[in-house]
Protein backbone atom coordinates (compact mmCIF):
# COMPACT_ATOMS: atom_id res chain seq x y z
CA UNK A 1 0.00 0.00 0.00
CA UNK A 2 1.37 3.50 -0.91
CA UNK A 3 -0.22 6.33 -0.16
CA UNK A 4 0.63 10.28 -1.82
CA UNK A 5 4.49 11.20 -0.30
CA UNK A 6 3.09 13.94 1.71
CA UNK A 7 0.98 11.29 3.50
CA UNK A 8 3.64 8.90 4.62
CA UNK A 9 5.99 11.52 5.24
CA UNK A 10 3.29 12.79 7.84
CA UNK A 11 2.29 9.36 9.12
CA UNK A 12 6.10 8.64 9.23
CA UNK A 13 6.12 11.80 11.65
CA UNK A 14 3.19 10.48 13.79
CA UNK A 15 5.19 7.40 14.86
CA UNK A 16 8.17 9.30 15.53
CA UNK A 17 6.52 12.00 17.66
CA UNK A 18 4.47 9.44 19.37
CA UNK A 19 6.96 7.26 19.87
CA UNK A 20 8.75 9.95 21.94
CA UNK A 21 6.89 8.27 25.32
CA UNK A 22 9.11 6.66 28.10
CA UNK A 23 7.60 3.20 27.22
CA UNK A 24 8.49 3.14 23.59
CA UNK A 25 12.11 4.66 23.82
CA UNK A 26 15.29 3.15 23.30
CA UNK A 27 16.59 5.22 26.62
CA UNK A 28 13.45 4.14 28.74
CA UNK A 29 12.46 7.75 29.22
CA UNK A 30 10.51 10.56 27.54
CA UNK A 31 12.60 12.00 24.88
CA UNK A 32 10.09 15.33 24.52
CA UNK A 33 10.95 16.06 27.60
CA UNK A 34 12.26 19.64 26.74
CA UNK A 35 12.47 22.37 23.70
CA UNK A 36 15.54 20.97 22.38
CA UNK A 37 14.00 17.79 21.99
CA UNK A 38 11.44 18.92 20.06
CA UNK A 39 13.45 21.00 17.85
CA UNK A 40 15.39 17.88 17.38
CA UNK A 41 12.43 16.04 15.97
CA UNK A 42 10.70 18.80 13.81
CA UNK A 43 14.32 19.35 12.13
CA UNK A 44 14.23 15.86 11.12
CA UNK A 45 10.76 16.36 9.22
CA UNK A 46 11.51 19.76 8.38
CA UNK A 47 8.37 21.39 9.80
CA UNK A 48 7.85 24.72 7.95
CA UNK A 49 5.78 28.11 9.67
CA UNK A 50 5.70 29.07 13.24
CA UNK A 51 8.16 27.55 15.26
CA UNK A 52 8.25 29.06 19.14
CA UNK A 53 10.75 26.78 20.83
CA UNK A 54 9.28 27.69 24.26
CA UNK A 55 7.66 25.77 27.35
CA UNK A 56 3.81 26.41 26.28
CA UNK A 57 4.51 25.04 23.04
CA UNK A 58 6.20 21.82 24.14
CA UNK A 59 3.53 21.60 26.62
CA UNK A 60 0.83 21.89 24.01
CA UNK A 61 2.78 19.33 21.54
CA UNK A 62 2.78 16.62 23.93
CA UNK A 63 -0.72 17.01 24.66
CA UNK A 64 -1.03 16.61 20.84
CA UNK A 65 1.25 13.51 21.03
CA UNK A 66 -1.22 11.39 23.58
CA UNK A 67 -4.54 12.49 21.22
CA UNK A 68 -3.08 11.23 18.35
CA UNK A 69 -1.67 8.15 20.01
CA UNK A 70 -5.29 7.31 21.17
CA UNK A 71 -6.78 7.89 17.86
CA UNK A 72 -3.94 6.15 16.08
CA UNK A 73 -5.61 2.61 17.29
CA UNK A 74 -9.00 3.41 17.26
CA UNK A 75 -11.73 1.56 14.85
CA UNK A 76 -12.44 3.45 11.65
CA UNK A 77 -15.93 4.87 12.39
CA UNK A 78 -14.28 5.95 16.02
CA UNK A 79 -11.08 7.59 13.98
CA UNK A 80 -13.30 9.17 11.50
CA UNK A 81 -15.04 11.10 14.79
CA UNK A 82 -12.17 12.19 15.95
CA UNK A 83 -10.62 13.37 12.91
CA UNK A 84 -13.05 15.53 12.19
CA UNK A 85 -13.29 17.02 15.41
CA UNK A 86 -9.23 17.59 14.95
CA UNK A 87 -10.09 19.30 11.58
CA UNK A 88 -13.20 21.23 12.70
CA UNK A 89 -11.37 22.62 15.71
CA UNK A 90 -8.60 24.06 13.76
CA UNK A 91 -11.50 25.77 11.28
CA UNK A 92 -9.02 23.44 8.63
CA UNK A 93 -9.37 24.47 5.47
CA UNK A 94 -7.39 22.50 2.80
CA UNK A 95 -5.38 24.21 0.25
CA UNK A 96 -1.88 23.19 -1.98
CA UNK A 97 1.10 24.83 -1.48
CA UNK A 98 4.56 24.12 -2.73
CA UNK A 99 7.61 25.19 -0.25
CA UNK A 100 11.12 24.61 -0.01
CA UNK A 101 12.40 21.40 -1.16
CA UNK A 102 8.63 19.64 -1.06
CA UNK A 103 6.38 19.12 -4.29
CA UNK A 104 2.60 19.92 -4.37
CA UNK A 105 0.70 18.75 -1.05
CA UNK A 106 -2.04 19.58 1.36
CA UNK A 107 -1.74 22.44 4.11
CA UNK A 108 -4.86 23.22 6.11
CA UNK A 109 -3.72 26.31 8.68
CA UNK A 110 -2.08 29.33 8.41
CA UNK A 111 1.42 28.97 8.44
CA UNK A 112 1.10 31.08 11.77
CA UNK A 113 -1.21 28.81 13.26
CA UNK A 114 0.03 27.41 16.60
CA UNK A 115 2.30 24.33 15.74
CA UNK A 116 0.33 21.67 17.87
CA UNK A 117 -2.49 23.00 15.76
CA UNK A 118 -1.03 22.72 12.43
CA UNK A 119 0.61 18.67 13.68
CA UNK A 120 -3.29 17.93 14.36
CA UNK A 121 -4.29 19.16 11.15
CA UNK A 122 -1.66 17.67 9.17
CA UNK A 123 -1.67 14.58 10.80
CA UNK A 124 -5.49 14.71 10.42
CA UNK A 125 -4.96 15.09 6.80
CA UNK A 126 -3.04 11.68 6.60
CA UNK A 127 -5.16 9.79 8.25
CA UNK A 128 -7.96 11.02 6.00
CA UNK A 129 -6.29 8.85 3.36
CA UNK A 130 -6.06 6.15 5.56
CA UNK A 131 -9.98 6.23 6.33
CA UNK A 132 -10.52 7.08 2.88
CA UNK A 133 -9.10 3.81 1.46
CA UNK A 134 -9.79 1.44 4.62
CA UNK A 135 -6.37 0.90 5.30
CA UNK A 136 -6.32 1.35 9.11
CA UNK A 137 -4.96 -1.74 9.52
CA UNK A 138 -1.70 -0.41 8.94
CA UNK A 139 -1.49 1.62 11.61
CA UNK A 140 -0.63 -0.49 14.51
CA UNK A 141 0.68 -0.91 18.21
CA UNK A 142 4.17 -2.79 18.28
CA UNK A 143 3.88 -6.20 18.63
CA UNK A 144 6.91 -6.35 21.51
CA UNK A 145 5.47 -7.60 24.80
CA UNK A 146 7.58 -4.55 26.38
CA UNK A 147 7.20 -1.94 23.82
CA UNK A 148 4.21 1.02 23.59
CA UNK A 149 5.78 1.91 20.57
CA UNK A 150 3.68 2.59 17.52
CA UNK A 151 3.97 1.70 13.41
CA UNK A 152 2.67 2.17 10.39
CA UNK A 153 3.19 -0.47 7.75
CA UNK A 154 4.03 0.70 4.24
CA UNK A 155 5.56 -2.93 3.35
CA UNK A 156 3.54 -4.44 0.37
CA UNK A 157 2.30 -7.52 2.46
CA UNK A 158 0.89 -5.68 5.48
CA UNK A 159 3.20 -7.92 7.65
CA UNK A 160 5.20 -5.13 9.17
CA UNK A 161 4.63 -6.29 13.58
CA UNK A 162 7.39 -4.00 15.41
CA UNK A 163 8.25 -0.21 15.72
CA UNK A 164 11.80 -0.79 15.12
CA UNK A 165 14.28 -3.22 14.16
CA UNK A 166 15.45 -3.28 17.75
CA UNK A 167 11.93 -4.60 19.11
CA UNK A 168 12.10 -7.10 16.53
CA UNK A 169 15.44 -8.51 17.24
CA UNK A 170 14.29 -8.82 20.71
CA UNK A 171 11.30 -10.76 20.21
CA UNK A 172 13.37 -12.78 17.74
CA UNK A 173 15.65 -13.46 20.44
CA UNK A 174 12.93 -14.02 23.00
CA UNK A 175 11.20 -16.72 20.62
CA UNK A 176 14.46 -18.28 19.86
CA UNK A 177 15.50 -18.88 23.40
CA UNK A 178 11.83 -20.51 24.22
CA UNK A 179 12.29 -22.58 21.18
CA UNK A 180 15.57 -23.91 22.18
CA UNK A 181 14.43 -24.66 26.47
CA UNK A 182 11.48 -26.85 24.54
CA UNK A 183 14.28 -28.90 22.32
């Protein structure tokens, strides 16, 4: 399944910001913890418009982070709800643009727009597509016993199970060892 560039790179932002939470790090511990953090992630996904790099602002993007970790698991008619309530909160209104390095895609705030705002929007916007072509399947909690992480599966097969390669070696490993006390 392959959905329009703009769409995975925003879904591909979801699981990164989400997976920010002390139970789905590599450390153990909340790594949006503080401004710097978050600057670290948005200049990894090159968010464009206002950028405050204060306290309310990280306070207000990790709000953002649990909603759209709740809705990322809900059933369809549930995430449709809730999507709309993202959009009609904002006042979204879609619209192309064409910035920077990026090709045609969807904006829905003004570029001034808080930036919790504009990730519920765009993130909205994604997950539009995924409603849109019943594909919320791919969106997924990692299949490590020990892991809150999140995923989204792009693979062809839908068979994608862990957040990271890490989780998967572990479980590998875990499976493996049970396999071997049973020979």
């Amino acid at each position: 399944m392959h959905f329009a560039p703009d769409t995975e790179d925003t879904l591909a932002f979801t699981v990164a910001l989400a997976n920010t939470v002390a139970g789905a790090t590599r450390t153990g511990t909340d790594e949006l913890s503080n401004v710097a953090q978050l600057s670290l992630l948005l200049s990894r996904f090159q968010y464009s418009g206002r950028i405050d790099h204060d306290e309310l602002e990280l306070a207000n993007v990790r709000q953002t982070r649990g909603r759209l970790r709740s809705v990322w698991m809900l059933e369809r008619d549930l995430a449709v709800t809730e999507v709309n309530a993202m959009l009609s909160d904002a006042g979204a209104l879609p619209h192309l643009v064409r910035h920077d390095d990026s090709d045609w895609h969807l904006h829905a705030t003004d570029p001034a727009a808080p930036l919790a705002e504009r990730i519920r929007v765009e993130v909205s916007l994604a997950l539009v597509d995924v409603i849109r072509t019943d594909e919320n399947g791919r969106l997924r909690a990692c299949a490590a016993d020990d892991c809150e992480g999140i995923l989204v599966d792009l693979s062809r097969n839908g068979s994608k199970r862990f957040c990271s390669i890490r989780c998967g070696n572990r479980m590998n490993m875990i499976a493996f060892r049970e396999r071997a006390l049973l020979d």
